[in-house]
Protein backbone atom coordinates (compact mmCIF):
# COMPACT_ATOMS: atom_id res chain seq x y z
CA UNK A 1 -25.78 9.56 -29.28
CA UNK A 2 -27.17 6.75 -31.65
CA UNK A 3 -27.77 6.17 -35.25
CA UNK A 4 -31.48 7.27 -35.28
CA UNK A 5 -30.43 10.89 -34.52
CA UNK A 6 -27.63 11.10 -36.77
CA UNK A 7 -30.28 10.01 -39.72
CA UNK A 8 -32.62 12.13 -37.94
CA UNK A 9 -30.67 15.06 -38.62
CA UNK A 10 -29.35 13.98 -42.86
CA UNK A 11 -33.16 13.86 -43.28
CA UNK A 12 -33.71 17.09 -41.83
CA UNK A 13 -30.75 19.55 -42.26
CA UNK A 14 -28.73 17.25 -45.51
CA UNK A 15 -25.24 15.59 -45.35
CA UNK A 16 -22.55 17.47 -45.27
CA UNK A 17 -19.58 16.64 -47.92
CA UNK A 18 -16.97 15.60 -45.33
CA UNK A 19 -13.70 14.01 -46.20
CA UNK A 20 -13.16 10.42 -46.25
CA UNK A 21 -12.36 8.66 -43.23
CA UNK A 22 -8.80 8.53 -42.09
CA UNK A 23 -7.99 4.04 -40.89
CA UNK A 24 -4.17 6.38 -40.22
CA UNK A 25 -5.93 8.77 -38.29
CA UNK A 26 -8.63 6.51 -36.61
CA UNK A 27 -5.95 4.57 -35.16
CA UNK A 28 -3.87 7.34 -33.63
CA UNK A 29 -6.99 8.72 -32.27
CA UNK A 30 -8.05 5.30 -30.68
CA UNK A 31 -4.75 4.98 -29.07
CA UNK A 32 -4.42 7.98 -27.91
CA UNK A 33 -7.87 7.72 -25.79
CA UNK A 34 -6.54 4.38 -24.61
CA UNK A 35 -3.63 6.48 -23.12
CA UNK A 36 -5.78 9.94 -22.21
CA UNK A 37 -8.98 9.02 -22.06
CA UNK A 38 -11.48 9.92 -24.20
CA UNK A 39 -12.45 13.11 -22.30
CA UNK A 40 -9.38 14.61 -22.76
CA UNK A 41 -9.91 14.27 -26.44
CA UNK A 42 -13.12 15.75 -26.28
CA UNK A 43 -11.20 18.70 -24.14
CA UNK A 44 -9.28 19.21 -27.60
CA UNK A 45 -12.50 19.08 -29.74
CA UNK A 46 -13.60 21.79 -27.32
CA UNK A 47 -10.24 23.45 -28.36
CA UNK A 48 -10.74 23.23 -32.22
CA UNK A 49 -14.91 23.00 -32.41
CA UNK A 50 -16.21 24.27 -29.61
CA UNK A 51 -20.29 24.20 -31.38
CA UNK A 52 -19.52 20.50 -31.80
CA UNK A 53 -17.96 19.83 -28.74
CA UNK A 54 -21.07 21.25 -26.55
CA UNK A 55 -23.42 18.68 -29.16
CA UNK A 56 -21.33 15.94 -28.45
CA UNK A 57 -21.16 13.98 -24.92
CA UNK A 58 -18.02 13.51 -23.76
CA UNK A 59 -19.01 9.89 -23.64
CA UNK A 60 -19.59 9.34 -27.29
CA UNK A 61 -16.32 8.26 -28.65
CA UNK A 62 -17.45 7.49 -32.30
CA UNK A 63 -18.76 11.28 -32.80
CA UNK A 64 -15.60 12.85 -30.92
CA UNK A 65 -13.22 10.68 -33.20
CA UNK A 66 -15.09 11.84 -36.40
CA UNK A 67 -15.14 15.84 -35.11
CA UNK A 68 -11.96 15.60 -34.52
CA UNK A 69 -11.20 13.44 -37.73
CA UNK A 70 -12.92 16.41 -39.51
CA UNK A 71 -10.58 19.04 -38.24
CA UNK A 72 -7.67 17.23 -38.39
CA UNK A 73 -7.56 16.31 -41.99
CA UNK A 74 -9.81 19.05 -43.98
CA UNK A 75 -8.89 21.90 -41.03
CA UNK A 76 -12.56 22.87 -41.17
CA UNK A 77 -14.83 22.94 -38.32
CA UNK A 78 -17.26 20.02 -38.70
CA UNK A 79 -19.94 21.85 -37.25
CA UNK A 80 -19.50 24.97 -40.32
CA UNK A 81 -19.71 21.89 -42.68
CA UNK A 82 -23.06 20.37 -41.16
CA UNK A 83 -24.25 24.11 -40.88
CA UNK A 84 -23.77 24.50 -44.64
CA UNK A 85 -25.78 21.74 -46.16
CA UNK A 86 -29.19 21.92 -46.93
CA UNK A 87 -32.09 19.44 -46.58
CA UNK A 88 -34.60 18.24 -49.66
CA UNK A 89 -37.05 19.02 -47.22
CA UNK A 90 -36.26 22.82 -46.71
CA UNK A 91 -39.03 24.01 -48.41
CA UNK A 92 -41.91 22.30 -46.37
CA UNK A 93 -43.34 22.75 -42.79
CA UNK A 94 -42.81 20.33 -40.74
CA UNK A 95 -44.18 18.77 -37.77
CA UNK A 96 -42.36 16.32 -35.49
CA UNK A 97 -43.56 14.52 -32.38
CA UNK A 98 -41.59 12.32 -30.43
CA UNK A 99 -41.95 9.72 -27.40
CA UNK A 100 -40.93 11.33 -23.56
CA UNK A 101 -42.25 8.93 -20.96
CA UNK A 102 -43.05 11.48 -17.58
CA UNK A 103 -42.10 8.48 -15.12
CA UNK A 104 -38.73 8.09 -15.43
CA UNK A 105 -38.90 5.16 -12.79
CA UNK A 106 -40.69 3.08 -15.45
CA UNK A 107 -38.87 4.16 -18.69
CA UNK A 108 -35.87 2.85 -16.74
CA UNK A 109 -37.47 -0.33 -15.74
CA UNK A 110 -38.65 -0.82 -19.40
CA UNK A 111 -35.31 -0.24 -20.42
CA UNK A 112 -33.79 -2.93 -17.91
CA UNK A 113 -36.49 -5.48 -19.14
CA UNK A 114 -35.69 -4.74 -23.23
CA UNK A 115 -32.05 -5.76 -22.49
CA UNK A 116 -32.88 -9.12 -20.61
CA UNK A 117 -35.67 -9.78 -23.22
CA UNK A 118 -32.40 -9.10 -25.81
CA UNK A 119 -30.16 -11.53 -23.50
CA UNK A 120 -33.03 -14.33 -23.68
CA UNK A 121 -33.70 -13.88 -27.62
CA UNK A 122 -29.66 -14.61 -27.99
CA UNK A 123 -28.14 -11.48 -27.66
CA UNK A 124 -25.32 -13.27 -26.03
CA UNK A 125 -24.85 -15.88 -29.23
CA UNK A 126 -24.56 -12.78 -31.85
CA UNK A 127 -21.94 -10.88 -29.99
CA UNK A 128 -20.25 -14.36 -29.76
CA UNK A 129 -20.08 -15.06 -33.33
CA UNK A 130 -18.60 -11.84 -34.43
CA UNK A 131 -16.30 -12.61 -31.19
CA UNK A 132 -15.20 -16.17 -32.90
CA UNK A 133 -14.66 -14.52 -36.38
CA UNK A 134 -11.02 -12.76 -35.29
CA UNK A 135 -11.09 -10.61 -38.05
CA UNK A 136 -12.88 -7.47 -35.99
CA UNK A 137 -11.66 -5.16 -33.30
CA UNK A 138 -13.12 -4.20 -30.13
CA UNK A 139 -12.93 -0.12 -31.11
CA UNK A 140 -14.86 -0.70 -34.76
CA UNK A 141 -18.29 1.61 -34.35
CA UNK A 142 -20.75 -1.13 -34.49
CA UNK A 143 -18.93 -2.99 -31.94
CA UNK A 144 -19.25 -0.03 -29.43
CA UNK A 145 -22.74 -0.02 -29.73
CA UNK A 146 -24.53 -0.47 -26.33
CA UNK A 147 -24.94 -3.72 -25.17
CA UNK A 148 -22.64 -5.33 -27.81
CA UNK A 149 -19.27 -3.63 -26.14
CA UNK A 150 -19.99 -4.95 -22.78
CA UNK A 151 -20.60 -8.61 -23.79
CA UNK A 152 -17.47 -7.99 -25.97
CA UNK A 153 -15.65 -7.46 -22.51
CA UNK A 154 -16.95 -10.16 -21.41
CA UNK A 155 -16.12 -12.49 -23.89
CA UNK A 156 -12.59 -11.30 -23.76
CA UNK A 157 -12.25 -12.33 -20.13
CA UNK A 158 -12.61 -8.51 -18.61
CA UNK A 159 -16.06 -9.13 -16.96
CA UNK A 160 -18.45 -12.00 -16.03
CA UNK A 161 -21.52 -12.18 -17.54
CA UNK A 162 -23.23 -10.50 -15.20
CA UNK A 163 -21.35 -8.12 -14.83
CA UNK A 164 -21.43 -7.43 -18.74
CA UNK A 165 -25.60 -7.59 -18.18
CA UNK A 166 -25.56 -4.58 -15.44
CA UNK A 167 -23.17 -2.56 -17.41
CA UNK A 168 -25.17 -3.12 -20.66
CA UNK A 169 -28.48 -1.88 -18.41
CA UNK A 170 -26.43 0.92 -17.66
CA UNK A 171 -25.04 1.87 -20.73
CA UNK A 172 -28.76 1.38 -22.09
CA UNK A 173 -29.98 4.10 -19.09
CA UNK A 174 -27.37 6.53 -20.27
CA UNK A 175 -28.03 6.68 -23.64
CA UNK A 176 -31.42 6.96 -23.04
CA UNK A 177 -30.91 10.12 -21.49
CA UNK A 178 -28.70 11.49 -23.57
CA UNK A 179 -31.56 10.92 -26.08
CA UNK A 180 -34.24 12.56 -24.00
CA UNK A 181 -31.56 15.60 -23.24
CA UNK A 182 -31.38 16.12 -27.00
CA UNK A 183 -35.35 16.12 -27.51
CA UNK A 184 -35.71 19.03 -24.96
CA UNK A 185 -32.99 20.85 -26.86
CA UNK A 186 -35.01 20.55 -29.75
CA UNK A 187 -37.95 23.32 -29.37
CA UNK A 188 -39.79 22.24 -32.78
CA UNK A 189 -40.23 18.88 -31.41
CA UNK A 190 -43.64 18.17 -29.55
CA UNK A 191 -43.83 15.44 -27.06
CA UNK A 192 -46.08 12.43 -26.32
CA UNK A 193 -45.70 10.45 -23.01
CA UNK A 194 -46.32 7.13 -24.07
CA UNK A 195 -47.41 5.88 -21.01
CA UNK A 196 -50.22 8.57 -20.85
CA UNK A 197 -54.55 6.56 -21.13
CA UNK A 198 -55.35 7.09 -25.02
CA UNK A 199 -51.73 8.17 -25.73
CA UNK A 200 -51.62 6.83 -29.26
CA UNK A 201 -55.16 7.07 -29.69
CA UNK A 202 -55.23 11.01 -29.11
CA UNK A 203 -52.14 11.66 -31.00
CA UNK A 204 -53.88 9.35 -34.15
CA UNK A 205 -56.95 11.33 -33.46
CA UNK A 206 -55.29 14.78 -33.89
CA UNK A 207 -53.15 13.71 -36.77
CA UNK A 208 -56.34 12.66 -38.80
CA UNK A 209 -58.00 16.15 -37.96
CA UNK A 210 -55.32 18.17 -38.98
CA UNK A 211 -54.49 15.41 -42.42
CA UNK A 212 -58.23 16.33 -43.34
CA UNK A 213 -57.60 19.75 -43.34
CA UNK A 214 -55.40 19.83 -45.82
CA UNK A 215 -56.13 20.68 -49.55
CA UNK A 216 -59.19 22.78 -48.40
């Protein structure tokens, strides 16, 4: 799913002490997904993790590779690792909110505008410059990012432009929500439609009651 969640999470729950990436490993596992597909390497994760394989989407190839990185060269479960580690934060009580629009019509529009409003601001001229450089490959994480692996394609000769555009709207709409699915799993979290009247101004409201409450 995206980095926020993934720092989300070592804020929350700690970092795990996993081994050191594997360039050996990485490699195999890239080329094997060229040949398979990467759901039939997240078939295997099921196989060897199955906790991590049902928090992972089949469609995140980054996470999959690590899992299965994990497993493959410490023959440990990633998922016992992360379960192990503890958080600086253990000892307080918490309270998270976080942002689920209700109209899924607009979040989606939203979404499509952020990407052309990306694609104006010279979204296009970045990807193109690490493009030029010929010193990075198309299956390094940042390059798979959303958005960035599509205009990659593009440059390459795979897709026209707009054809890149659409699938990095797309790409955008499915991680999006992958990112909403994992807030509903998440029972501690308490959710503010940000396209709600007063939205901000209720949640602000509420935060300074219950921030003056405390010490008494």
């Amino acid at each position: 799913m995206g980095g926020t969640f993934l720092y989300l999470r070592a804020l929350l729950f700690g970092l795990a002490p996993l081994p050191q990436a594997s360039a050996e490993l990485r490699r195999e596992l890239s080329e094997r997904a060229a040949r398979v597909g990467w759901a039939a390497l997240h078939e295997e994760l099921g196989r060897l993790d199955p906790e991590a394989a049902q928090r992972i989407h089949p469609n995140d190839p980054q996470r999959i590779q690590r899992a299965l990185e994990v497993c493959l060269t410490s023959g440990r479960r990633i998922s016992e690792l992360q379960r192990n580690s503890v958080s600086a934060l253990a000892p307080y009580r918490l309270r998270r909110w976080a942002l689920v629009p209700a109209d899924r019509a607009l979040l989606q529009a939203r979404l499509e505008e952020r990407f052309h409003a990306m694609m104006a601001h010279g979204f296009l001229g970045e990807v193109e410059s690490l493009y030029r450089r010929g010193d990075l490959e198309p299956d390094l994480p940042a390059l798979r990012a959303v958005g960035y692996r599509q205009l990659w394609t593009h440059l390459a000769g795979a897709l026209t432009l707009g054809e890149a555009v659409k699938r990095g709207i797309a790409a955008t709409r499915q991680l999006a929500k992958r990112q909403l699915t994992w807030i509903r799993a998440d029972a501690t979290l308490e959710h503010v439609n940000p396209h709600a009247p007063r939205a901000f101004e209720d949640w602000n409201l509420q935060l300074a009651s219950e921030l003056s409450t405390l010490g008494r």
